[in-house]
N, C-alpha and C. Protein backbone atom coordinates (compact mmCIF):
# COMPACT_ATOMS: atom_id res chain seq x y z
N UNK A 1 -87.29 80.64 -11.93
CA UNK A 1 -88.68 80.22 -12.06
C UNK A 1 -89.47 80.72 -10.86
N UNK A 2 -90.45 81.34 -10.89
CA UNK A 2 -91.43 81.95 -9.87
C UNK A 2 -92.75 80.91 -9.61
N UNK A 3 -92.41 80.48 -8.90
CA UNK A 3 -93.50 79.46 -8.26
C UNK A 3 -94.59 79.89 -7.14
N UNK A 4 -96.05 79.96 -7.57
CA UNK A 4 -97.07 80.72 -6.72
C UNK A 4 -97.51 79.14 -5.84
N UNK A 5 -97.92 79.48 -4.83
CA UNK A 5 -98.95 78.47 -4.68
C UNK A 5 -100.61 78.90 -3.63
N UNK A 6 -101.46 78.73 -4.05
CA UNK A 6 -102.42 78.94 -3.72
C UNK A 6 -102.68 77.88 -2.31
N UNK A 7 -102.38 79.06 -1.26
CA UNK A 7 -102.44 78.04 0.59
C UNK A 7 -103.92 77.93 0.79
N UNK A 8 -105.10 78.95 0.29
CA UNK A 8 -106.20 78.91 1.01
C UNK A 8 -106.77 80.13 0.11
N UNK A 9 -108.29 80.01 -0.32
CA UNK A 9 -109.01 80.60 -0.38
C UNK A 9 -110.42 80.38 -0.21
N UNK A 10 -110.92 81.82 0.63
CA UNK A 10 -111.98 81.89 1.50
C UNK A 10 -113.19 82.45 1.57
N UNK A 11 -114.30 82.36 1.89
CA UNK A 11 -115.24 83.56 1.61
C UNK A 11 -115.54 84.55 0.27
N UNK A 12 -115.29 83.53 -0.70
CA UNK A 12 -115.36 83.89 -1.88
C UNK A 12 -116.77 84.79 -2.51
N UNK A 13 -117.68 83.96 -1.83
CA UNK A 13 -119.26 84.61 -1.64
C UNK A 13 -119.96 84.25 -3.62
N UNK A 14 -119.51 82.95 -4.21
CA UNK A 14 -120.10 82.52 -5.35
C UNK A 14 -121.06 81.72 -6.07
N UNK A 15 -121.96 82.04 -4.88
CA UNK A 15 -123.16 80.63 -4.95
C UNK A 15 -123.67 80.54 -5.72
N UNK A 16 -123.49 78.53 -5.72
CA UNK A 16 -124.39 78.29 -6.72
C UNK A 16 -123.19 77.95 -8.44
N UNK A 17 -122.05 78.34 -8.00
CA UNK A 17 -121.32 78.23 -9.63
C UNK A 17 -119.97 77.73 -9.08
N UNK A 18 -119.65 77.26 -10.25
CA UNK A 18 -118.07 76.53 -10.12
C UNK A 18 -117.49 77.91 -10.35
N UNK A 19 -116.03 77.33 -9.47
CA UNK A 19 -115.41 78.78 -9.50
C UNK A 19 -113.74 78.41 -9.72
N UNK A 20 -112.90 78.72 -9.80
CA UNK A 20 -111.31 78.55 -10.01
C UNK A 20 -110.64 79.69 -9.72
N UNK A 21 -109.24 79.71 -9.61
CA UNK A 21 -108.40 80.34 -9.20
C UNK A 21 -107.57 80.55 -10.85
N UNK A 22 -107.10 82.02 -11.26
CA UNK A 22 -106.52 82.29 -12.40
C UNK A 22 -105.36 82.78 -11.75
N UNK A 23 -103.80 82.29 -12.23
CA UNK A 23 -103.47 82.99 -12.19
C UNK A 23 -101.94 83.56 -13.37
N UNK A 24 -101.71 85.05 -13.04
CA UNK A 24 -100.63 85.30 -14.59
C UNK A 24 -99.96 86.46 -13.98
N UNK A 25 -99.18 86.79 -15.32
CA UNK A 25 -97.99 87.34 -15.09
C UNK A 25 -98.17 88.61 -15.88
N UNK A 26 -97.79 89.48 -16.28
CA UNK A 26 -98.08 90.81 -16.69
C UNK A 26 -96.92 92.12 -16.32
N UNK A 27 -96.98 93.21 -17.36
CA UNK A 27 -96.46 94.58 -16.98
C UNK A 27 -94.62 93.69 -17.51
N UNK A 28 -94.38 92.53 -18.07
CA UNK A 28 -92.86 92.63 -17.83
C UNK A 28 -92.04 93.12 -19.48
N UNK A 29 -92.86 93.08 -20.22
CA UNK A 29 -92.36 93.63 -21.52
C UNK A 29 -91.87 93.02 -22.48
N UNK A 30 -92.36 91.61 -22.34
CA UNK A 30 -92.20 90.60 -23.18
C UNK A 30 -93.63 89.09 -22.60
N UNK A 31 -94.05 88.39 -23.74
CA UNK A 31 -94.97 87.85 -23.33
C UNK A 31 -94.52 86.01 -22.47
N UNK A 32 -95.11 86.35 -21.49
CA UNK A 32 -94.88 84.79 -21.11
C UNK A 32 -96.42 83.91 -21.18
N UNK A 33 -96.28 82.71 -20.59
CA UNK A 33 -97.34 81.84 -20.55
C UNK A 33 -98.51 82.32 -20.84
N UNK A 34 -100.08 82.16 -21.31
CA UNK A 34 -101.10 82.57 -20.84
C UNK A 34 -101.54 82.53 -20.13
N UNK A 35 -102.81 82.55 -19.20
CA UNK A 35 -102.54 82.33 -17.64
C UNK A 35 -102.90 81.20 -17.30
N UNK A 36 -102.77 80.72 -16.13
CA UNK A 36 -102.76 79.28 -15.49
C UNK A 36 -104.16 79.47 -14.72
N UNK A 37 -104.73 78.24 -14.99
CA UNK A 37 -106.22 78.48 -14.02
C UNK A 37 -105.91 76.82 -13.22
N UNK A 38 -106.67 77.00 -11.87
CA UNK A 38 -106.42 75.75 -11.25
C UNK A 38 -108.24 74.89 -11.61
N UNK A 39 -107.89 73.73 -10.71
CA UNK A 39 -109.27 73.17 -10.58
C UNK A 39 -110.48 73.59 -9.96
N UNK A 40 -111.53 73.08 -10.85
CA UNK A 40 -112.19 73.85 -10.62
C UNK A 40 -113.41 73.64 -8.96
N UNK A 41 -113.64 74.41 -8.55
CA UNK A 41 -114.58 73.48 -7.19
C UNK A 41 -116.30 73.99 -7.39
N UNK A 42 -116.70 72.68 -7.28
CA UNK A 42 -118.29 72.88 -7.99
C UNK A 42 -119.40 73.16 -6.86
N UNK A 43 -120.29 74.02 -7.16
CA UNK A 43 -121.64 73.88 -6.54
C UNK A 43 -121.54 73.48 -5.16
N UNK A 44 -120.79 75.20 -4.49
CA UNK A 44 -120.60 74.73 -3.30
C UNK A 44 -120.59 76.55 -2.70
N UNK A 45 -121.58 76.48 -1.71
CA UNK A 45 -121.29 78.24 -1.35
C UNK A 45 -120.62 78.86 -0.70
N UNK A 46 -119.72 78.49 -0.15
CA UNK A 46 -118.10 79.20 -0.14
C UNK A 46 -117.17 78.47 -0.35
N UNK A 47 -116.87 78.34 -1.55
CA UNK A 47 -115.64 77.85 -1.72
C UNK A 47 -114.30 78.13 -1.33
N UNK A 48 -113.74 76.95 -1.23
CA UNK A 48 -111.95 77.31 -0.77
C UNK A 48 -110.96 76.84 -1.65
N UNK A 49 -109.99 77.23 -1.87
CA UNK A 49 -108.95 76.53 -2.63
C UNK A 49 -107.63 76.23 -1.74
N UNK A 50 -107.12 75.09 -2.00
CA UNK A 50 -105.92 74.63 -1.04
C UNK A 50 -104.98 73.75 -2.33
N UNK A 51 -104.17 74.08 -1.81
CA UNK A 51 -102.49 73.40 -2.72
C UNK A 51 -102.71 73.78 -4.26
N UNK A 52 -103.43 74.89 -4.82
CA UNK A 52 -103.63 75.44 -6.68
C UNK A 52 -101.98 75.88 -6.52
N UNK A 53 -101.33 75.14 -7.32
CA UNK A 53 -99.78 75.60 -8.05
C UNK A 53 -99.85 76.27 -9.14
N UNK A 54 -98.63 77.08 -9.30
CA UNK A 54 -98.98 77.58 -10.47
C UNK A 54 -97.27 77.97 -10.85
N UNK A 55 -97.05 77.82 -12.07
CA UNK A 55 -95.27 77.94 -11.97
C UNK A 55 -95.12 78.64 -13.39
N UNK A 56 -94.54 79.82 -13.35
CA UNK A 56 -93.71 80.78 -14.37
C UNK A 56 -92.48 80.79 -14.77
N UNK A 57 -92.12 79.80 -15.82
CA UNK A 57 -90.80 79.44 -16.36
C UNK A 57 -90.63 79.92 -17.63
N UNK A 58 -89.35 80.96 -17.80
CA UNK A 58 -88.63 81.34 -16.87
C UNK A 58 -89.12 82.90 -16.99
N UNK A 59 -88.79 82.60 -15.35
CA UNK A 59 -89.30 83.90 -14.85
C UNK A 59 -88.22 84.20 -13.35
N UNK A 60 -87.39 85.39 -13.16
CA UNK A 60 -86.40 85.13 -12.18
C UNK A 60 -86.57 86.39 -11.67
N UNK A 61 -85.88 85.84 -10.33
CA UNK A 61 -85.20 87.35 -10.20
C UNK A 61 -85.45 88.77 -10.51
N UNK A 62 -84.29 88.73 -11.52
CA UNK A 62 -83.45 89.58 -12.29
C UNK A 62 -84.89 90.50 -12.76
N UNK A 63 -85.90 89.46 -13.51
CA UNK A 63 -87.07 90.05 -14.60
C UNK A 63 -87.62 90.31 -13.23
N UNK A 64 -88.21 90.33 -12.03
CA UNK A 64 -88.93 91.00 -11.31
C UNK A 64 -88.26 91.93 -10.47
N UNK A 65 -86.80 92.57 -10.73
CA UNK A 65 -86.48 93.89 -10.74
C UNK A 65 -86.69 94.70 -11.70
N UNK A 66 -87.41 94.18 -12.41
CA UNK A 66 -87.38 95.09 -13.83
C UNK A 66 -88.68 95.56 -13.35
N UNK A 67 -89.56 95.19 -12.62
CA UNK A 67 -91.06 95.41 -12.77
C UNK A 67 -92.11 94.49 -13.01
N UNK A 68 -93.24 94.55 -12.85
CA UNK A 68 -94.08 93.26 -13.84
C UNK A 68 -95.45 92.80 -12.06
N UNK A 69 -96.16 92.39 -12.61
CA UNK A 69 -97.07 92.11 -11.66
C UNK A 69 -97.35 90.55 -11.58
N UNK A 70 -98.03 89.91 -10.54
CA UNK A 70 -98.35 88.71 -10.29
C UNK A 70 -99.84 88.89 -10.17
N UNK A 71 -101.41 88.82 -10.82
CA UNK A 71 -102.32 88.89 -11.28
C UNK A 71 -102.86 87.13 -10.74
N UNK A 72 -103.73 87.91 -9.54
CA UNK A 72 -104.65 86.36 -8.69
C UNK A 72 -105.69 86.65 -9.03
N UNK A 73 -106.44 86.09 -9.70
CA UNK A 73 -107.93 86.24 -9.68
C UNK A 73 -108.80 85.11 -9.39
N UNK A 74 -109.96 85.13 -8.68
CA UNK A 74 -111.38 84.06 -8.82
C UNK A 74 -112.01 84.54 -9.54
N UNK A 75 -112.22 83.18 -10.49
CA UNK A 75 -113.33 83.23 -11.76
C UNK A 75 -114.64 82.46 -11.30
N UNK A 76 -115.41 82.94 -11.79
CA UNK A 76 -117.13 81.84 -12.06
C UNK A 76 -116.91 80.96 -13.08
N UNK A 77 -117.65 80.14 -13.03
CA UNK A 77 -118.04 79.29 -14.21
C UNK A 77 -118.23 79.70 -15.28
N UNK A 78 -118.44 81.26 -15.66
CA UNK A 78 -119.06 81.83 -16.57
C UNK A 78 -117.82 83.32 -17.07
N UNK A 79 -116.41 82.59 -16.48
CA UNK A 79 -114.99 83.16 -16.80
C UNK A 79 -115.56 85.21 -16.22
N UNK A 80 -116.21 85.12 -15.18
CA UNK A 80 -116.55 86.27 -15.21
C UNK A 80 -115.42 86.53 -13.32
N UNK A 81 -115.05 87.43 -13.14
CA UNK A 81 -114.15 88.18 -12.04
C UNK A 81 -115.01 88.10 -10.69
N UNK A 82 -114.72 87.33 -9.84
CA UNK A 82 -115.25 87.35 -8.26
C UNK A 82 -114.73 88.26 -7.75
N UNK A 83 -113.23 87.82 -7.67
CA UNK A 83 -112.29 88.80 -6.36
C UNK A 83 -110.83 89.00 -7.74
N UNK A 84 -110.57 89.99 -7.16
CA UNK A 84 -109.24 89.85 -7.87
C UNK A 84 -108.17 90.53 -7.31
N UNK A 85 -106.69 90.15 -7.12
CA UNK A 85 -105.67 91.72 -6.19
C UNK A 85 -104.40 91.26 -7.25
N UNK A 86 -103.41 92.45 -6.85
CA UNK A 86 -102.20 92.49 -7.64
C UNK A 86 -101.20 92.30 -6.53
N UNK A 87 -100.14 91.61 -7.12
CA UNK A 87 -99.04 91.83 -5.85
C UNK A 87 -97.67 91.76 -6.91
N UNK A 88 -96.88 93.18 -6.23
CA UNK A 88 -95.51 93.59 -7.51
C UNK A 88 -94.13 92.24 -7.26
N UNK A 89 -94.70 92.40 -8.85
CA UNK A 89 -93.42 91.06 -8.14
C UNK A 89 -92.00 91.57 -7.88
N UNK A 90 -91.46 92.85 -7.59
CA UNK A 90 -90.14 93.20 -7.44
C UNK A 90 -90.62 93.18 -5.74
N UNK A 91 -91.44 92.87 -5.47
CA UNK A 91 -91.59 92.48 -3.72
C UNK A 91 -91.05 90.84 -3.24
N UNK A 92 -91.54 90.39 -4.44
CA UNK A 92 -91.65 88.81 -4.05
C UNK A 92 -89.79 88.62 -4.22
N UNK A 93 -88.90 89.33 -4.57
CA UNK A 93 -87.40 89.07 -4.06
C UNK A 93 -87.22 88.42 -3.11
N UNK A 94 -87.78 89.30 -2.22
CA UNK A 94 -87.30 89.28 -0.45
C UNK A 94 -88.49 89.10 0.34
N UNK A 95 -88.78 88.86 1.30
CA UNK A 95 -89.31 89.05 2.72
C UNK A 95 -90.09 87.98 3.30
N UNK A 96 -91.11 87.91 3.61
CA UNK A 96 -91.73 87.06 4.72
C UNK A 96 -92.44 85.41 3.26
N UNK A 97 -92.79 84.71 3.92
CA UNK A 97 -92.96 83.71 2.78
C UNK A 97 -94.62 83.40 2.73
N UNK A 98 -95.10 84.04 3.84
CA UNK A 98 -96.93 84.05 3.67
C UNK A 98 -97.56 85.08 3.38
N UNK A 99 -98.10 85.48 2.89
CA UNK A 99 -98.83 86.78 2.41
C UNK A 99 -100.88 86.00 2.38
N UNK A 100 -101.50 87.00 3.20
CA UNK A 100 -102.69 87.18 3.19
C UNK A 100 -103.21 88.22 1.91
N UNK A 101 -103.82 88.18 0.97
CA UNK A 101 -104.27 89.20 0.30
C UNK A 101 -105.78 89.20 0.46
N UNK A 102 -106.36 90.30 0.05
CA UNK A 102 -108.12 90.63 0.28
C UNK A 102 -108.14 91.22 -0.92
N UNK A 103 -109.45 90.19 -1.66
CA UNK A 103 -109.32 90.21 -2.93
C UNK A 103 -110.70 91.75 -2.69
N UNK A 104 -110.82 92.40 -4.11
CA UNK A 104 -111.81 93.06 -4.30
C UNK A 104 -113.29 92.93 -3.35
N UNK A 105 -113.44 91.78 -3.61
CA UNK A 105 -115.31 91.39 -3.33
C UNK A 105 -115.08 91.25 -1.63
N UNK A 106 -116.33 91.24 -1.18
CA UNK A 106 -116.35 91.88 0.53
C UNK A 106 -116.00 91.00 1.16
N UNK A 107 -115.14 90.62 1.95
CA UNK A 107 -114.79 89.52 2.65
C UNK A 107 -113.94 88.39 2.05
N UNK A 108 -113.37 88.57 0.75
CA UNK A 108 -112.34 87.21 0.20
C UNK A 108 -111.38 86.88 0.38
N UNK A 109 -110.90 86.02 1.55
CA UNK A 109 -109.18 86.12 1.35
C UNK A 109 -108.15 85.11 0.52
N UNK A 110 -107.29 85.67 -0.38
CA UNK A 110 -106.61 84.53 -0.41
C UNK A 110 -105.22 84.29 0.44
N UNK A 111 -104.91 82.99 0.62
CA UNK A 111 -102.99 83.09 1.17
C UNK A 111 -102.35 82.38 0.20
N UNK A 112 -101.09 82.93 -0.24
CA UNK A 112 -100.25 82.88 -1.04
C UNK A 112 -98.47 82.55 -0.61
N UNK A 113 -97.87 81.79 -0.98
CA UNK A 113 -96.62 81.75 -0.72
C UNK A 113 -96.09 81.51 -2.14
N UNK A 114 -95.44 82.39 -2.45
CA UNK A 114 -94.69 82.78 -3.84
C UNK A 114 -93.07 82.37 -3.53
N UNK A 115 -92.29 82.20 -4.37
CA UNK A 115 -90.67 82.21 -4.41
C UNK A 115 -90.34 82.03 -5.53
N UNK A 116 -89.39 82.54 -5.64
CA UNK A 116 -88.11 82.25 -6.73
C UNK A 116 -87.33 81.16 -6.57
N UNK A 117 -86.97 80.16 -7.54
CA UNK A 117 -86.50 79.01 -6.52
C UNK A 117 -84.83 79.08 -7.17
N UNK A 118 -84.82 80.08 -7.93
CA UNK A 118 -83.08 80.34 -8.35
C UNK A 118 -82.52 81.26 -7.11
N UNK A 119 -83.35 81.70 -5.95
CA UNK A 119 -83.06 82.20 -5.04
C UNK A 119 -83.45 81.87 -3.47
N UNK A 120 -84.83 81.33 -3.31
CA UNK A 120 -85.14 80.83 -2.49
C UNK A 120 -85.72 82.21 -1.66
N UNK A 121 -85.73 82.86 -1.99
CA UNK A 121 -86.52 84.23 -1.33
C UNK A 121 -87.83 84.48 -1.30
N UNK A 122 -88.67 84.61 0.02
CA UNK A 122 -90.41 84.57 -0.62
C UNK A 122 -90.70 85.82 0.10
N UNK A 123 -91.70 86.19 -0.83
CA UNK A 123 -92.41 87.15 0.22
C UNK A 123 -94.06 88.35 -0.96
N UNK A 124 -94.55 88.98 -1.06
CA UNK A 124 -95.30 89.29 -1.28
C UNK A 124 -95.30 91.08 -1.19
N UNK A 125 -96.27 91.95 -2.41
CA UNK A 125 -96.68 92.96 -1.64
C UNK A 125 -97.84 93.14 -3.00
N UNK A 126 -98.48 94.57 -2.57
CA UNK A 126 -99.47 94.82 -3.35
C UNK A 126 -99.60 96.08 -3.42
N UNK A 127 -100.37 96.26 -4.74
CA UNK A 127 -100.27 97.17 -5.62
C UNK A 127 -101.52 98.43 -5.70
N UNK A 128 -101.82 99.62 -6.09
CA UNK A 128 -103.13 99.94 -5.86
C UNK A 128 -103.51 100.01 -4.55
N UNK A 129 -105.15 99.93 -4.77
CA UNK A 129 -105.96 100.15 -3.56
C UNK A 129 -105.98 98.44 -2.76
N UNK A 130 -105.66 97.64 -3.62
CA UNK A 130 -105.65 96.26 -2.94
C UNK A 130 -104.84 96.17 -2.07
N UNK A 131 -104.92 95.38 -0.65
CA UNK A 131 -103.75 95.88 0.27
C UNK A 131 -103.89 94.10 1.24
N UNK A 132 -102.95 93.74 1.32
CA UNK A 132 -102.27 92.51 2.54
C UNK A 132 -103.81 92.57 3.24
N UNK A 133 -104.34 91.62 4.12
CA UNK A 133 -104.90 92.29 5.50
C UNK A 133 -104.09 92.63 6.14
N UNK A 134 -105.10 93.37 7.17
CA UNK A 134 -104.65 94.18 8.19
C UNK A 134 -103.39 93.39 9.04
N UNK A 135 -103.48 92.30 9.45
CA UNK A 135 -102.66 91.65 10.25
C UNK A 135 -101.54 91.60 9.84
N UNK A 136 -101.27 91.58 8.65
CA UNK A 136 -99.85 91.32 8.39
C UNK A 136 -99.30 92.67 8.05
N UNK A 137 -97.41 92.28 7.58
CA UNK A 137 -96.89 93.78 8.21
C UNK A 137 -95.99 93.27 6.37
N UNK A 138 -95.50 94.40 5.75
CA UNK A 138 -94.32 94.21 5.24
C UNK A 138 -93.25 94.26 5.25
N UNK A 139 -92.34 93.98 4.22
CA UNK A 139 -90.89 93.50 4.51
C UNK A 139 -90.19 95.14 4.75
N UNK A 140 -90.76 95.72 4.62
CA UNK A 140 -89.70 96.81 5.03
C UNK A 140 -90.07 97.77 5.69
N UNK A 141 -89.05 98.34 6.66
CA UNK A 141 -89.70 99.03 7.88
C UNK A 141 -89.44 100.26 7.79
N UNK A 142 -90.82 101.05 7.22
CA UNK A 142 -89.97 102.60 6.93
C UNK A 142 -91.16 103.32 8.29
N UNK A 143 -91.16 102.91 9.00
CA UNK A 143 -91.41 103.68 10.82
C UNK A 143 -90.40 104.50 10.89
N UNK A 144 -89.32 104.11 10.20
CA UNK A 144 -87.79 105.02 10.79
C UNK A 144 -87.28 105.72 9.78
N UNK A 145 -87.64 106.19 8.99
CA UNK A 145 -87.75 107.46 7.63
C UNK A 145 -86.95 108.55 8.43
N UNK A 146 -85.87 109.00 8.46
CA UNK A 146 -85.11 110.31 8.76
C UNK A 146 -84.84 110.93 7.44
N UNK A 147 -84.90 112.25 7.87
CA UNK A 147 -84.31 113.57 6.69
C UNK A 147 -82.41 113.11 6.99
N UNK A 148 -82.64 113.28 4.77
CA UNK A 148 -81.13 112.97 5.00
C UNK A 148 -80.70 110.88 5.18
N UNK A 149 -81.32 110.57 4.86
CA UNK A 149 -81.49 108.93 4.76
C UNK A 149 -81.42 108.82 3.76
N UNK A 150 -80.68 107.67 2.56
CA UNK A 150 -80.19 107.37 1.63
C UNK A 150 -81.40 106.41 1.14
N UNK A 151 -82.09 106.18 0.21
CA UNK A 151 -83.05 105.37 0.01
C UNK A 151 -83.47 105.53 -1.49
N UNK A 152 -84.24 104.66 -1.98
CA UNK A 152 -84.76 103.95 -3.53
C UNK A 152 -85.86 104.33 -3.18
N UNK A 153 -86.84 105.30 -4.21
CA UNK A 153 -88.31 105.34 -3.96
C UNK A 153 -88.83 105.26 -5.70
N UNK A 154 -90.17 104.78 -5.77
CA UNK A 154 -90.79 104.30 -7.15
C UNK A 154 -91.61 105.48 -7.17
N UNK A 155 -90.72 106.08 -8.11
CA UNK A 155 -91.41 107.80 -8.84
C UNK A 155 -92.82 108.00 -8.94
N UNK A 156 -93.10 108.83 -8.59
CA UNK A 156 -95.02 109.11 -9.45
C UNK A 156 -95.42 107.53 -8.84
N UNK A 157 -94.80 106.53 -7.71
CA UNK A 157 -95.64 105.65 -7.55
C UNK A 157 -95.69 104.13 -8.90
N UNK A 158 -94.65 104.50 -9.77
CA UNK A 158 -94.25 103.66 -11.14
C UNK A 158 -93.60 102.56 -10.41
N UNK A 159 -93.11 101.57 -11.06
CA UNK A 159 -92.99 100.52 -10.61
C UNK A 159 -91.38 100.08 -9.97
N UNK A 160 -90.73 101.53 -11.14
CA UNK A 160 -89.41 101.43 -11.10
C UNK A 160 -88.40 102.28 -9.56
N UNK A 161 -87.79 101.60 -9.03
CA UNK A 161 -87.33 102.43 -7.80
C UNK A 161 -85.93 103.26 -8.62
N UNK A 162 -85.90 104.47 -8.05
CA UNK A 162 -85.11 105.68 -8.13
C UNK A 162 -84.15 105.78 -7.33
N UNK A 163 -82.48 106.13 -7.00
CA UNK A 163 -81.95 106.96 -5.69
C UNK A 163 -81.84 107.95 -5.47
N UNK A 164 -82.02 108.18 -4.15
CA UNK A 164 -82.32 109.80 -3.46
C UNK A 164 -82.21 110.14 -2.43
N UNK A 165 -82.19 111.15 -1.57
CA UNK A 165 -82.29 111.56 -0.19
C UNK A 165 -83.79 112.08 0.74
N UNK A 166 -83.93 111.71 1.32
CA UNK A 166 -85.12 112.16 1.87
C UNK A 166 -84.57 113.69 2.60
N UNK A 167 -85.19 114.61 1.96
CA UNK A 167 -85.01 115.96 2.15
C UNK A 167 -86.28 116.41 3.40
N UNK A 168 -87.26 115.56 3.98
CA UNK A 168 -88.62 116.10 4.76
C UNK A 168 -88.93 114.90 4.69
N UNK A 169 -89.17 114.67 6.38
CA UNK A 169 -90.50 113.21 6.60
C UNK A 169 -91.77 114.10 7.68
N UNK A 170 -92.72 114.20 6.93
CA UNK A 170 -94.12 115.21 7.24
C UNK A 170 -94.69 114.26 7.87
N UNK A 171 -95.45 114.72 8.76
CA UNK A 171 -96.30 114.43 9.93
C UNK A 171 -97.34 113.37 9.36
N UNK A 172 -97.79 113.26 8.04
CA UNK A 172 -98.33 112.33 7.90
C UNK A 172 -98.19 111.19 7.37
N UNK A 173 -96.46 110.96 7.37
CA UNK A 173 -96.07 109.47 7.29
C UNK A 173 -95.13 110.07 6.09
N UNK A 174 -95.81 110.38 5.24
CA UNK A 174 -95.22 110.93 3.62
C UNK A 174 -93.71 111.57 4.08
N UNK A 175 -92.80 111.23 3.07
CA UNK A 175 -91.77 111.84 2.56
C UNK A 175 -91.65 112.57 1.70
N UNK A 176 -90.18 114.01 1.63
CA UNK A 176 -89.81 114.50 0.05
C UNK A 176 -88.32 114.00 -0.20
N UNK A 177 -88.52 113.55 -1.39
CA UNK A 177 -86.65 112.81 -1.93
C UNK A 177 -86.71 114.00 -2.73
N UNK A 178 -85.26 113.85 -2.47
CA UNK A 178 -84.43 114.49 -3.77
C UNK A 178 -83.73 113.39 -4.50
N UNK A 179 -84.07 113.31 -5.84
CA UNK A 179 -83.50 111.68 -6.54
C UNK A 179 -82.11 112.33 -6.90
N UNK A 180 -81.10 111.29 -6.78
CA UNK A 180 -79.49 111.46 -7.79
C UNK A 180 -80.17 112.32 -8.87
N UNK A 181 -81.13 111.94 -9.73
CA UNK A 181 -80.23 112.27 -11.27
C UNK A 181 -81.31 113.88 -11.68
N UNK A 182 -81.53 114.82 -10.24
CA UNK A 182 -81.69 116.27 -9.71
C UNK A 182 -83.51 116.13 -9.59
N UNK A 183 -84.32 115.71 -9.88
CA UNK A 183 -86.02 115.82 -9.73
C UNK A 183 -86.16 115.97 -8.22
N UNK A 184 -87.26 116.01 -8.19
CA UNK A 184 -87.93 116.37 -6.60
C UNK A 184 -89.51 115.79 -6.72
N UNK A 185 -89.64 114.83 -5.23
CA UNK A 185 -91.19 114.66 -5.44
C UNK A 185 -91.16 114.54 -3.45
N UNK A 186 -92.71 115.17 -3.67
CA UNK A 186 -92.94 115.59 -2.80
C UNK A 186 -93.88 114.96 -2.22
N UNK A 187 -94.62 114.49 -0.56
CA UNK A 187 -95.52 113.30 -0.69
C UNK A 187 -95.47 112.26 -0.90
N UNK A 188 -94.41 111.48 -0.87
CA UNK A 188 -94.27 110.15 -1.48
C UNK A 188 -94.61 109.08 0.03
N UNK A 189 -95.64 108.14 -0.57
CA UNK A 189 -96.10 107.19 0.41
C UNK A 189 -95.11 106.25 1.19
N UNK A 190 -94.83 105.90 2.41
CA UNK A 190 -93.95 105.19 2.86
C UNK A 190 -93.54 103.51 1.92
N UNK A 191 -94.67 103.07 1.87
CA UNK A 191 -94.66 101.78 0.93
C UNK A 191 -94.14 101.67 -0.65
N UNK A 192 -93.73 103.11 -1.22
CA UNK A 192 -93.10 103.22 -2.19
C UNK A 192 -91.44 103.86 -1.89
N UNK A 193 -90.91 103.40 -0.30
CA UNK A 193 -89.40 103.88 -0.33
C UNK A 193 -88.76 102.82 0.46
N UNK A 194 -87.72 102.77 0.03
CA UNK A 194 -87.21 101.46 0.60
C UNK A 194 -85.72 102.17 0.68
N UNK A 195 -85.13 101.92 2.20
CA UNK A 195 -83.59 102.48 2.85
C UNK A 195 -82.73 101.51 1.89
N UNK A 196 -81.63 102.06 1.52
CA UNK A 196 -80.66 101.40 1.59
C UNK A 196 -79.61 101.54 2.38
């Protein structure tokens, strides 16, 4: 079961309208829940949200190695999109248990602590142009990318991780794998390779 919980949201910038927190599950290839919206907070110009739960049963593990997204959004009163970010849930396995995200709209943050509770593992990442703030770091440290390093990278940037060798780590962070099963990609962003 994947349990979200909504720690804080900030600077939403929605005056003047009730607003809520949505949130769902998506990308896993079979349908679960529809989405969960929390309470709503009224006629107030920056709203915050503190302790919005939200729980995906069943939802494990196993199904967020497969792929699939965790979908936060702030709504208006008028079910229309404030802020919105993605975070992959084959992140939320492992790593740190607070995650800051910055939703779309200028200045929104939410904090999030996600887990699996058939594992007890929390942690967060994101997808696209939506990105953590700045302050925080993720669970995996590819600063240390060597040619010839054994590692899983998510093809074309897809959701699914690959094995391969890093054949070139280029001056601008980017890697080239050579995957096991013979392809070649070239450019691949640090945040899509993970050492084994």
């Amino acid at each position: 079961m994947l349990v979200v919980e909504v720690l804080e949201g900030r600077d939403l910038k929605a005056r003047g309208a009730s607003t809520y927190v949505e949130c769902s599950v998506q990308g896993l290839g079979r349908t679960l829940a529809k989405p969960q919206r929390s309470q709503s907070v009224r006629e107030v110009d920056f709203p915050t949200f503190n302790d919005a739960e939200f729980t995906f049963d069943p939802l494990t593990e196993r199904d967020a190695r497969d792929g699939g997204d965790l979908i936060i959004k702030i709504m208006d009163d008028r079910d229309r999109v404030v802020g919105e970010t993605t975070v992959s849930l084959e992140k939320l396995v492992g790593g740190v248990n607070r995650k800051t995200l910055r939703l779309d709209s200028a200045g929104a943050v939410v904090r999030i602590n996600a887990r699996f509770d058939d594992g007890g593992k929390r942690g967060g990442s994101t997808k696209k142009s939506v990105g953590f703030a700045s302050e925080t770091e993720t669970d995996n440290d590819n600063n240390k990318l060597e040619v010839d390093m054994k590692v899983e990278a998510r093809y074309r940037g897809k959701s699914k991780y690959y094995p391969g060798t890093i054949s070139r780590v280029r001056l601008n962070g980017t890697v080239d794998i050579n995957y096991d099963d013979g392809e070649k990609e070239l450019g691949v962003k640090p945040e899509f390779v993970r050492v084994l």
